[in-house]
N, C-alpha and C. Protein backbone atom coordinates (compact mmCIF):
# COMPACT_ATOMS: atom_id res chain seq x y z
N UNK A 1 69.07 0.71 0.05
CA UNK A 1 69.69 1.28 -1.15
C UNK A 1 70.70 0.30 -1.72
N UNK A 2 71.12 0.80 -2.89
CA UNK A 2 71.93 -0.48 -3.61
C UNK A 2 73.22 -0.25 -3.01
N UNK A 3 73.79 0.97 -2.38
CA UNK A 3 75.34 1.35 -2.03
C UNK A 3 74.83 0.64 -0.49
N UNK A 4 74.13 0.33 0.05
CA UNK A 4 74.67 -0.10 1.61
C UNK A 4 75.33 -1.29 1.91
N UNK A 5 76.01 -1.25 2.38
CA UNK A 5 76.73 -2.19 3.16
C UNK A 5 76.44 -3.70 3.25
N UNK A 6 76.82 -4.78 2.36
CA UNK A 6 76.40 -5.99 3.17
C UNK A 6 77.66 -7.18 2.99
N UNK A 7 78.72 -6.48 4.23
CA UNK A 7 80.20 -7.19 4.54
C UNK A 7 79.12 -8.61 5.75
N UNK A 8 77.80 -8.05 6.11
CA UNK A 8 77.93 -9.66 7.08
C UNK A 8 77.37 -10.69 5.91
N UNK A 9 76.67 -10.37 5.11
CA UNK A 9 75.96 -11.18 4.00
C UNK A 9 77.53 -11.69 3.89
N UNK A 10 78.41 -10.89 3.13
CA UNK A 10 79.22 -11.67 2.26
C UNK A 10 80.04 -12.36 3.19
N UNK A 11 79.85 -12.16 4.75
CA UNK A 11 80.68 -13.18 5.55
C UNK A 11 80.26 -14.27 5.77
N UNK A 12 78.32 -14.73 5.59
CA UNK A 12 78.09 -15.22 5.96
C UNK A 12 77.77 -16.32 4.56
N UNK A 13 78.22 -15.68 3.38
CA UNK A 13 78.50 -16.29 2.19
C UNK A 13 79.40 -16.98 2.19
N UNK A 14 81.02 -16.53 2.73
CA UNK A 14 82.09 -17.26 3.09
C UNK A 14 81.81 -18.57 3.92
N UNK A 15 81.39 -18.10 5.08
CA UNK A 15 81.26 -19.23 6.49
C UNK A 15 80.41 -20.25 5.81
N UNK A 16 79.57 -20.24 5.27
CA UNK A 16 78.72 -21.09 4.57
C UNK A 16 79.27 -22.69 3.57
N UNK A 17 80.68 -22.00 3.10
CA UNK A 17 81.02 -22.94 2.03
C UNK A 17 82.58 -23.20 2.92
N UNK A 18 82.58 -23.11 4.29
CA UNK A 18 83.81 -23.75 4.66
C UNK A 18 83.44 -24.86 5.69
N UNK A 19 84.90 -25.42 5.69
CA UNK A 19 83.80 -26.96 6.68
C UNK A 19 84.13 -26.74 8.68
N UNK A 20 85.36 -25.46 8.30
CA UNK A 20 86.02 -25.53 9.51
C UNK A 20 86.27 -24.01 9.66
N UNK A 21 86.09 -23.28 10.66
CA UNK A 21 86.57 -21.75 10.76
C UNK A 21 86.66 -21.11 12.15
N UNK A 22 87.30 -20.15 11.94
CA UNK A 22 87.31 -19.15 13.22
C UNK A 22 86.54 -18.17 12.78
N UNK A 23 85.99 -17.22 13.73
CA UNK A 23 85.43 -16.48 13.79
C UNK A 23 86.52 -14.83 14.31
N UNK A 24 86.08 -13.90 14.14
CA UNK A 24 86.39 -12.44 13.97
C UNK A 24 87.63 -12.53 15.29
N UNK A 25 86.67 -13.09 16.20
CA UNK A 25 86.85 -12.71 17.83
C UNK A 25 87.75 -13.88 18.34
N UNK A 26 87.43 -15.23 17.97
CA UNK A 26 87.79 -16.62 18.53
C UNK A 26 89.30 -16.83 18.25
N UNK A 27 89.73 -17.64 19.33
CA UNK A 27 91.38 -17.66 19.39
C UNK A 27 91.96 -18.75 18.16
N UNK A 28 92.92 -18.39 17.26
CA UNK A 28 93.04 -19.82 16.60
C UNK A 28 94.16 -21.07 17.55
N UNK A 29 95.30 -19.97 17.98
CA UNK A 29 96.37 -20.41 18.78
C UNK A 29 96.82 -19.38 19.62
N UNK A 30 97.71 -19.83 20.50
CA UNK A 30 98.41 -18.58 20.98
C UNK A 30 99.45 -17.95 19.88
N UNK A 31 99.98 -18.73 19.09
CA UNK A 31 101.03 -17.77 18.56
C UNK A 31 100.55 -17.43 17.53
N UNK A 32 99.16 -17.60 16.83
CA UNK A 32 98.67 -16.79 15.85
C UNK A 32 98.00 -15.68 16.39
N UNK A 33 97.46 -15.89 17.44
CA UNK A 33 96.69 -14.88 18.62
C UNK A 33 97.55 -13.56 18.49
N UNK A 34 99.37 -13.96 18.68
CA UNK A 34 100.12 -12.99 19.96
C UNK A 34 100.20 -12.30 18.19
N UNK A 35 100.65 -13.01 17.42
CA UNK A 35 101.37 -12.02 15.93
C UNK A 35 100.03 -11.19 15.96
N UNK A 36 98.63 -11.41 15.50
CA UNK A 36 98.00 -10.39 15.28
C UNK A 36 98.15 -9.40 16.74
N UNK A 37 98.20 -9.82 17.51
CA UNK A 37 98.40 -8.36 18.63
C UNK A 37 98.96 -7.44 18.38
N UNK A 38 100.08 -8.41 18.12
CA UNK A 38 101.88 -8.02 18.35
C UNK A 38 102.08 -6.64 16.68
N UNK A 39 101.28 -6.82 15.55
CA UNK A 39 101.42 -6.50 13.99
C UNK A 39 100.78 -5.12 15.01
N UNK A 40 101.01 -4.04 13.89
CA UNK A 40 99.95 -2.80 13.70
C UNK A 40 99.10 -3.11 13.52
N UNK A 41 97.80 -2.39 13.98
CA UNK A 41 96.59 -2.82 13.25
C UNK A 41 96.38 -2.14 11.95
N UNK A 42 95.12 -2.70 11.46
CA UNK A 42 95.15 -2.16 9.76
C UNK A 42 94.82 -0.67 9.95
N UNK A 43 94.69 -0.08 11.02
CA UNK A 43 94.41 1.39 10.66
C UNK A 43 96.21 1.88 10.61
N UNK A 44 96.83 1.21 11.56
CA UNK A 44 98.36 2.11 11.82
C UNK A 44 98.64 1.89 13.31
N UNK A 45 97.55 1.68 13.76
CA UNK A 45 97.82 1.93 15.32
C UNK A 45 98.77 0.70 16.05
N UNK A 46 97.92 0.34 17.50
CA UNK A 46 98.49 -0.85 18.36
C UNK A 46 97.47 -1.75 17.87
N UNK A 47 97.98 -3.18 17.43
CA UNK A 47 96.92 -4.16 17.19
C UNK A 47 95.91 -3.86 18.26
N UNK A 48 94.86 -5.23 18.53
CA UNK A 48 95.12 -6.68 17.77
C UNK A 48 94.23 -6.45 16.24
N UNK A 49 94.87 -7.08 15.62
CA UNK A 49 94.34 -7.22 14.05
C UNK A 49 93.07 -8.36 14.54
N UNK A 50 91.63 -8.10 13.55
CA UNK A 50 90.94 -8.84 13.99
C UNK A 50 90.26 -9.52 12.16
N UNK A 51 91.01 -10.38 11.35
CA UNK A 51 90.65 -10.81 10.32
C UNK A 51 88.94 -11.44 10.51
N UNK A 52 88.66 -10.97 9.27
CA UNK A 52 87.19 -11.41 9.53
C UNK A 52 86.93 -12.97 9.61
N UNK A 53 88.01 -14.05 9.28
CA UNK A 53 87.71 -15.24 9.26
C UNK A 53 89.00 -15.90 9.19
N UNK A 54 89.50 -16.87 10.00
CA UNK A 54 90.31 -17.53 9.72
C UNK A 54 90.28 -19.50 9.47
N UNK A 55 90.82 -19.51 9.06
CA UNK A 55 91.13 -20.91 8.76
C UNK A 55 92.50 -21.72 8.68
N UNK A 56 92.59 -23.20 8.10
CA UNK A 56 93.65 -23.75 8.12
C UNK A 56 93.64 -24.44 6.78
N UNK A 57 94.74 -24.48 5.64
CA UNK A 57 94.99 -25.32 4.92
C UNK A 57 96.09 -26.59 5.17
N UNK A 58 95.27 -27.59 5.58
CA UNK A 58 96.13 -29.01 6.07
C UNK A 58 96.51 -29.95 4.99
N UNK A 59 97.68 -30.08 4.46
CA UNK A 59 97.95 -31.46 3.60
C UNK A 59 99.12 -31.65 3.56
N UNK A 60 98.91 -33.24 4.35
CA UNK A 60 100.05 -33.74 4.92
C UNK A 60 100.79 -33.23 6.15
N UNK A 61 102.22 -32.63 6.37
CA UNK A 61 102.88 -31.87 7.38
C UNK A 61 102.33 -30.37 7.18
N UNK A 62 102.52 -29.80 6.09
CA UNK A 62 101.94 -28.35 5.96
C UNK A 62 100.61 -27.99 6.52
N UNK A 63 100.46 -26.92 7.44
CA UNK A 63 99.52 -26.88 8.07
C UNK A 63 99.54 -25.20 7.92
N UNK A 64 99.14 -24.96 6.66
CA UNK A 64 98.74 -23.40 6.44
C UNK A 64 97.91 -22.45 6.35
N UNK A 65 98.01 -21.58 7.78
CA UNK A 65 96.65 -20.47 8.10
C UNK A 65 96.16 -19.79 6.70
N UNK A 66 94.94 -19.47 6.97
CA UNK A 66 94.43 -18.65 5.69
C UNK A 66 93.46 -17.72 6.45
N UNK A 67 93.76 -16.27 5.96
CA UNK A 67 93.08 -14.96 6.62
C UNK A 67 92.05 -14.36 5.34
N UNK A 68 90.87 -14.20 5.76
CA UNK A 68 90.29 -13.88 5.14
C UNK A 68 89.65 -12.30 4.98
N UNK A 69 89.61 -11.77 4.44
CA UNK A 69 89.09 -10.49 4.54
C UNK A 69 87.43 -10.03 3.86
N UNK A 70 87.03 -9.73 4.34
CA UNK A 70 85.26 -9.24 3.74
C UNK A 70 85.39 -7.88 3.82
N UNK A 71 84.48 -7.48 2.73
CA UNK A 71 84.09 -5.95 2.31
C UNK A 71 82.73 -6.43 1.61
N UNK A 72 82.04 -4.67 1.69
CA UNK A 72 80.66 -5.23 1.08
C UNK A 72 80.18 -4.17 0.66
N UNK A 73 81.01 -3.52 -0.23
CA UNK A 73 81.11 -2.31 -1.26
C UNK A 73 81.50 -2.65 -2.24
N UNK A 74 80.74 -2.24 -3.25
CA UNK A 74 81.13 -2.25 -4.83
C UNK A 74 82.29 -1.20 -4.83
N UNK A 75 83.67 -1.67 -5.19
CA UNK A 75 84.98 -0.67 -5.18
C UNK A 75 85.84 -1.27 -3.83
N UNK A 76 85.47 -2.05 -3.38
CA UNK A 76 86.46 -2.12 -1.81
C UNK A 76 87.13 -3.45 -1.92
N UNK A 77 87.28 -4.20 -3.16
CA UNK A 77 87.72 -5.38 -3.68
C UNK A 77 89.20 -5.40 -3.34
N UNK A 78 89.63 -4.68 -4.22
CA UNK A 78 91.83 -4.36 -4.24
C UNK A 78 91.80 -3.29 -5.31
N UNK A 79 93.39 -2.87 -4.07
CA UNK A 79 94.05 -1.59 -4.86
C UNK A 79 95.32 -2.05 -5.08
N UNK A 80 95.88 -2.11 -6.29
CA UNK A 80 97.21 -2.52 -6.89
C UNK A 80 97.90 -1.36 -7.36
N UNK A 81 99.29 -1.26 -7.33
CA UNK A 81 99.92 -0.13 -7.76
C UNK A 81 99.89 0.05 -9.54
N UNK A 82 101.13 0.80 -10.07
CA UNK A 82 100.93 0.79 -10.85
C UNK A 82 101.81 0.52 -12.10
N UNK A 83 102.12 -1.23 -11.68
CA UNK A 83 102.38 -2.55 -11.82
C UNK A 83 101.57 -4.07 -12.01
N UNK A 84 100.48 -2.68 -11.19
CA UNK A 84 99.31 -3.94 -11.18
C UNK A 84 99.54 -5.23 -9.88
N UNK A 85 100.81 -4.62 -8.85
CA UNK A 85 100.69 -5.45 -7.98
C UNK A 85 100.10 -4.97 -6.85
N UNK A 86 99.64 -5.71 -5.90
CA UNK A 86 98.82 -5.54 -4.67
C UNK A 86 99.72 -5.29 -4.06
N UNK A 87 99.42 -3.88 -3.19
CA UNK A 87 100.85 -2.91 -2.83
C UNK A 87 100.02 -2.26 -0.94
N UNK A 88 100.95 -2.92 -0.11
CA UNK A 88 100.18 -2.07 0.81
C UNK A 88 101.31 -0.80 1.80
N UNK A 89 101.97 -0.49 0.39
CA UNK A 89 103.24 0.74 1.00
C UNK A 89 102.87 1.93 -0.03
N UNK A 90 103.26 3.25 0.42
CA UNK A 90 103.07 4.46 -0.20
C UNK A 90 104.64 4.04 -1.09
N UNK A 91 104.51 5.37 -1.79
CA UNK A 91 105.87 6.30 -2.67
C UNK A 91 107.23 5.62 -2.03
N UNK A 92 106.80 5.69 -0.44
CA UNK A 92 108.24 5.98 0.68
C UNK A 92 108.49 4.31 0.50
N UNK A 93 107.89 3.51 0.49
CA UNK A 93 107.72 2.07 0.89
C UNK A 93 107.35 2.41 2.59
N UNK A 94 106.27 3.36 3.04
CA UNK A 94 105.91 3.36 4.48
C UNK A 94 104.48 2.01 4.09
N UNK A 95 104.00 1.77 5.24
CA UNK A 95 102.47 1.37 5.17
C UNK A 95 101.51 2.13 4.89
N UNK A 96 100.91 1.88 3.77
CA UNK A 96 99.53 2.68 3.16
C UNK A 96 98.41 2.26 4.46
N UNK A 97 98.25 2.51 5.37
CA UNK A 97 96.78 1.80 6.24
C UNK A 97 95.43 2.39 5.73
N UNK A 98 95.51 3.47 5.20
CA UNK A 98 93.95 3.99 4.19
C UNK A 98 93.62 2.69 3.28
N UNK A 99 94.65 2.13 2.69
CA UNK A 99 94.27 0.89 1.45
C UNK A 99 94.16 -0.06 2.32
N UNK A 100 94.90 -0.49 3.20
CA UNK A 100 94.75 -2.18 4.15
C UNK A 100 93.78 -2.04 4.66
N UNK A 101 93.17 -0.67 5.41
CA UNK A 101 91.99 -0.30 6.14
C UNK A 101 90.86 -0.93 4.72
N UNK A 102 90.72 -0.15 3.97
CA UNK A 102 89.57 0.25 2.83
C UNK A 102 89.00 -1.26 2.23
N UNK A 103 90.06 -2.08 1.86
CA UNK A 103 90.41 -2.74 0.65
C UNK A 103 90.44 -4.39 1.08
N UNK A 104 89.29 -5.36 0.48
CA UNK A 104 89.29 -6.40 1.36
C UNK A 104 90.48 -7.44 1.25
N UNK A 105 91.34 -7.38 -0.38
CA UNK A 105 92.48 -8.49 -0.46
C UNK A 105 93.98 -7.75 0.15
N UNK A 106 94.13 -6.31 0.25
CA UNK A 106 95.01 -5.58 0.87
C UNK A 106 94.82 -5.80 2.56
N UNK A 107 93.90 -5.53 3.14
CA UNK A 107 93.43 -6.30 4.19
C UNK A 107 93.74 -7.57 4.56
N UNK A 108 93.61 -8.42 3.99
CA UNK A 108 93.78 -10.01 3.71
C UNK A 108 95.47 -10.02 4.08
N UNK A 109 96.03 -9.54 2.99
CA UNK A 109 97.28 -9.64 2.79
C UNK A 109 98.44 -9.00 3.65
N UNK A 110 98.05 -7.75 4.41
CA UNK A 110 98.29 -7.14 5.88
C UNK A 110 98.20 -8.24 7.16
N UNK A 111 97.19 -9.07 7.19
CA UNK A 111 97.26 -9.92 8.00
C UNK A 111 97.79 -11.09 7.80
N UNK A 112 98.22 -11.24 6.90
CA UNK A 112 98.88 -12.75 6.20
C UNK A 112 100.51 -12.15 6.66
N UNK A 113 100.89 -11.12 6.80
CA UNK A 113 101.93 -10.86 6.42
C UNK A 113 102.35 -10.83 8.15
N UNK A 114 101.36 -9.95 8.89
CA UNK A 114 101.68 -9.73 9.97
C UNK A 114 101.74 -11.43 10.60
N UNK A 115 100.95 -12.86 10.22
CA UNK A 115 101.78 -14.04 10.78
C UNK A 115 102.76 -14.32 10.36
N UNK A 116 103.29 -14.00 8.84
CA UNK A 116 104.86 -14.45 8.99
C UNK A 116 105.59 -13.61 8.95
N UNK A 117 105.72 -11.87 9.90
CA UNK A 117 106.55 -11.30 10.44
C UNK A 117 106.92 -12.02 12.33
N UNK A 118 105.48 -12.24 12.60
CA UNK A 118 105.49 -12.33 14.03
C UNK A 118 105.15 -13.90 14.60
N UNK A 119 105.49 -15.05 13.65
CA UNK A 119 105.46 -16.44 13.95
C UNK A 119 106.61 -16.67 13.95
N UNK A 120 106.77 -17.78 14.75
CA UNK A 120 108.04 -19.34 14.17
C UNK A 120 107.46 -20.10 13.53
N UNK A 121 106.77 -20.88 13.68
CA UNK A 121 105.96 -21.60 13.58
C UNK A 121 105.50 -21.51 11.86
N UNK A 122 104.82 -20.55 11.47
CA UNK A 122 104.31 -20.09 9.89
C UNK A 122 105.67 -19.69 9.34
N UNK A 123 104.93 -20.41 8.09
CA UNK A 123 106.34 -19.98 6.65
C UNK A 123 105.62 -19.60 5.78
N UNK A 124 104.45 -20.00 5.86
CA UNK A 124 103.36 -19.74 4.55
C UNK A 124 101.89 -19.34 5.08
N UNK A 125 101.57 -18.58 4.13
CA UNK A 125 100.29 -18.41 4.87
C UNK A 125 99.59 -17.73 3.71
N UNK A 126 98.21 -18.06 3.26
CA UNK A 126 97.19 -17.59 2.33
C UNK A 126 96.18 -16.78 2.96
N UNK A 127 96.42 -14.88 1.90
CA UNK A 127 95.42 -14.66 1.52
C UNK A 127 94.52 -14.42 1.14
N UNK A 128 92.88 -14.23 1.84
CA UNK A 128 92.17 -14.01 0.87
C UNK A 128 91.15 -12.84 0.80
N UNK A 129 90.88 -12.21 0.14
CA UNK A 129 90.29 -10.74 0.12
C UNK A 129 88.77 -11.12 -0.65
N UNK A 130 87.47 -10.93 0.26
CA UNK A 130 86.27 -11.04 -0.28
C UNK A 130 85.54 -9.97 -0.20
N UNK A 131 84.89 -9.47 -1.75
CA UNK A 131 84.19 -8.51 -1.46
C UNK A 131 82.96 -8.80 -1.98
N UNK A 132 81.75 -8.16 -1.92
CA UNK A 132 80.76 -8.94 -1.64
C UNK A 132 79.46 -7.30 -2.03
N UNK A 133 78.76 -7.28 -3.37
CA UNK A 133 77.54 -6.12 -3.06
C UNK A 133 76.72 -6.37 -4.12
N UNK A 134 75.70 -5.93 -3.69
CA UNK A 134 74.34 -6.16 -4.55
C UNK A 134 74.34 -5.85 -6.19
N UNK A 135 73.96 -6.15 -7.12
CA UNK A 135 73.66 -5.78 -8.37
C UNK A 135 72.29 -5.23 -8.38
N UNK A 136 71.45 -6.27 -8.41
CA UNK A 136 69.88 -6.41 -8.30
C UNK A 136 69.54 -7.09 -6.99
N UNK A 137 69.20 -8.21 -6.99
CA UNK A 137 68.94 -8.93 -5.31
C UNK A 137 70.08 -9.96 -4.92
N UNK A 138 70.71 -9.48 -6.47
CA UNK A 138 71.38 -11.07 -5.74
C UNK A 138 73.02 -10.08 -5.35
N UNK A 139 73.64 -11.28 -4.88
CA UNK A 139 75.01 -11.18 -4.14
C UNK A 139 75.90 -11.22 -5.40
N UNK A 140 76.70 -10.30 -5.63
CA UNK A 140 78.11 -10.45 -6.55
C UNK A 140 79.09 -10.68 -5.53
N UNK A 141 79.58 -11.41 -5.93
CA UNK A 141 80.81 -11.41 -5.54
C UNK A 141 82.52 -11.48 -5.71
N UNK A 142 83.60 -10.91 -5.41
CA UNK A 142 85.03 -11.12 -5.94
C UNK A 142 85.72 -11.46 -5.03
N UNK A 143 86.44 -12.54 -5.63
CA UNK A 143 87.74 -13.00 -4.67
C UNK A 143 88.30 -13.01 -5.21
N UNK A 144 90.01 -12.98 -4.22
CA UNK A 144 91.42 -12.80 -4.36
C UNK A 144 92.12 -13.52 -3.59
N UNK A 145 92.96 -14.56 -4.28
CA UNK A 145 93.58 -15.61 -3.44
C UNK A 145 95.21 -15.19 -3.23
N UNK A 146 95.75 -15.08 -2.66
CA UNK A 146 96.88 -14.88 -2.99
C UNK A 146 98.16 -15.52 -1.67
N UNK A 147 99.30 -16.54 -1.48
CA UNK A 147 99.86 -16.87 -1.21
C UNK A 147 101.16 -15.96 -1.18
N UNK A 148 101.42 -16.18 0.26
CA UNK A 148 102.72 -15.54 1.27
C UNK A 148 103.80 -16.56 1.97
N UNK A 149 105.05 -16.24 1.52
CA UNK A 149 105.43 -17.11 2.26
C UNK A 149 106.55 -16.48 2.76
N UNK A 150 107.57 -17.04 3.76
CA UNK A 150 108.90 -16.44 4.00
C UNK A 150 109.86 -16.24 3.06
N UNK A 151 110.30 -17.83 1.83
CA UNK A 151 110.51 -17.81 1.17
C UNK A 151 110.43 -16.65 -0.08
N UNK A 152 109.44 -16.05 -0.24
CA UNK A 152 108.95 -15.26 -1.29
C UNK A 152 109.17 -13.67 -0.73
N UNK A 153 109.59 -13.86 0.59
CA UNK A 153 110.16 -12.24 1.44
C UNK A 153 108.60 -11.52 1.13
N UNK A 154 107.43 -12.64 1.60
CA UNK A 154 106.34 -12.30 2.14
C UNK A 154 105.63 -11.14 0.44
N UNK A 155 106.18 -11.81 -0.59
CA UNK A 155 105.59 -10.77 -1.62
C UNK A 155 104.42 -11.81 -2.15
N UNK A 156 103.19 -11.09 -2.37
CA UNK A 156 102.16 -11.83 -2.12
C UNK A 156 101.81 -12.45 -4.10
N UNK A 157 101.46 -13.68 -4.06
CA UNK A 157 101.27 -13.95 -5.06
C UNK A 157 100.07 -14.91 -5.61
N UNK A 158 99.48 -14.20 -6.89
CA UNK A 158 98.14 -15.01 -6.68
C UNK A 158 98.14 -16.46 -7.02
N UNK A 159 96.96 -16.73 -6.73
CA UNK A 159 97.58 -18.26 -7.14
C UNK A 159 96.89 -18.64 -8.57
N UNK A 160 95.06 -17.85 -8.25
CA UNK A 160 94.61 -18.13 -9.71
C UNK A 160 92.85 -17.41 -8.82
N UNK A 161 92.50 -17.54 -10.27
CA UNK A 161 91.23 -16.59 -10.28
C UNK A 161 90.26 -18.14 -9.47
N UNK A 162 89.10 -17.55 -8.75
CA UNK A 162 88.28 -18.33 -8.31
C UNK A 162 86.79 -17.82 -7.78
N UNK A 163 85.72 -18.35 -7.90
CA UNK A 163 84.17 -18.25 -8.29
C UNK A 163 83.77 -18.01 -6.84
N UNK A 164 84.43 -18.91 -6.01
CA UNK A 164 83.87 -19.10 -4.27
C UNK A 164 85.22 -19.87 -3.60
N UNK A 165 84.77 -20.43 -2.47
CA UNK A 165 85.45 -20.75 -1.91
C UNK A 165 85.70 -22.54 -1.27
N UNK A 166 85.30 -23.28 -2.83
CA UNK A 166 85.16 -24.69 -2.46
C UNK A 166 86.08 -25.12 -2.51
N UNK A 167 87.13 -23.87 -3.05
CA UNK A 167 88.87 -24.64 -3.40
C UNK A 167 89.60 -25.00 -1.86
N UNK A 168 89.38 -24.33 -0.52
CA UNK A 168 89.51 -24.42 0.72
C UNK A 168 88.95 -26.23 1.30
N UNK A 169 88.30 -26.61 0.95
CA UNK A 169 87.49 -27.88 0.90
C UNK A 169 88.60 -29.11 1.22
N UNK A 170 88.16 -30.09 2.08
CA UNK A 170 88.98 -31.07 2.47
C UNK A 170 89.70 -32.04 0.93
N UNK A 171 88.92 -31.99 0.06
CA UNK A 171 88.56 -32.77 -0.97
C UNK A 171 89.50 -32.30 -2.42
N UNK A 172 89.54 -30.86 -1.97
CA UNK A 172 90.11 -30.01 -3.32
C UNK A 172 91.41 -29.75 -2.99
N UNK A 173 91.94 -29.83 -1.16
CA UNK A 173 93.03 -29.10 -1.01
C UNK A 173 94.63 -29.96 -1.80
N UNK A 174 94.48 -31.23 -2.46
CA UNK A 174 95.35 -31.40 -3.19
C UNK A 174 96.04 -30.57 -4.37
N UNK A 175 94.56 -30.25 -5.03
CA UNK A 175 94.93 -29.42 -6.16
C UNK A 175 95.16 -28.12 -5.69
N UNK A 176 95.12 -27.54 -4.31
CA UNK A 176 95.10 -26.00 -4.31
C UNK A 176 96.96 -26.30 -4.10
N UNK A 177 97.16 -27.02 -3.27
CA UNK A 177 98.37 -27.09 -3.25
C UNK A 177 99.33 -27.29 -4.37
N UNK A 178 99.06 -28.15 -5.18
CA UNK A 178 99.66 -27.76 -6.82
C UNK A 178 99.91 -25.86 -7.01
């Protein structure tokens, strides 16, 4: 059917156009390991947070993780308040976990956040929310880039609209860093 599910397609859309990655399960470090433990998980509970993909943006000394998130529902892209910013707190400012759960750049951005609550090490960290569902045969897809840092008291900000994911690329990461 056209509503089913295809979060591994669109993961395996991601993994495809990167040169270097972690996987769901695979360790990146210990102290990126212990923060996702250490965070809530995206439902509310006791971690470990398990991002569908991680990576590294390297240039020069900066050496900045990037968490990726997959969904593979038409609607499970992002939920922004109503500001239009990507919001993962209720009314109260509690944690919304129905939206971080649901939502692939709220997701993204839950785990971006949980390394620079629970690192030394990270000051910055990108991320990214992919969602991924059929039209006709082919793959649509939306991404959401968005940059975290300590500096910014972890308020997530996009950086700019993008097609795929060649901007991650050994070759491009000058300009992502601009």
């Amino acid at each position: 059917t056209m509503a089913e599910k295809v979060e591994e397609q669109v993961e395996d859309w991601c993994k495809n156009q990167l040169e270097k990655y972690f996987t769901k399960t695979e360790s990146v470090n210990s102290e990126i390991d212990e923060a996702l433990k250490k965070a809530p998980s995206k439902k509310g509970g006791k971690g470990p947070n398990f991002p569908d993909i991680k990576c590294f943006v390297s240039v020069g000394f900066r050496n900045i993780p990037v968490m990726i998130e997959c969904k593979g529902k038409k609607g499970d892209f992002v939920k922004t308040d109503e500001n239009g910013l990507v919001s993962n707190t209720n009314k109260k400012g509690e944690p919304d976990y129905s939206t971080i759960a649901k939502y692939a750049v709220n997701g993204a951005i839950h785990y971006a956040k949980s390394i620079l609550d629970y690192t030394e090490t990270y000051k910055e960290v990108i991320a990214i929310g992919v969602n991924g569902y059929k039209q006709t045969n082919d793959l649509e897809t939306e991404i959401g880039v968005y940059y975290l840092s300590k500096e910014n008291l972890g308020i997530p900000k996009e950086v700019e609209k993008f097609s795929d994911l060649s901007f991650l690329k050994k070759k491009n990461l000058t300009i992502l860093i601009k």
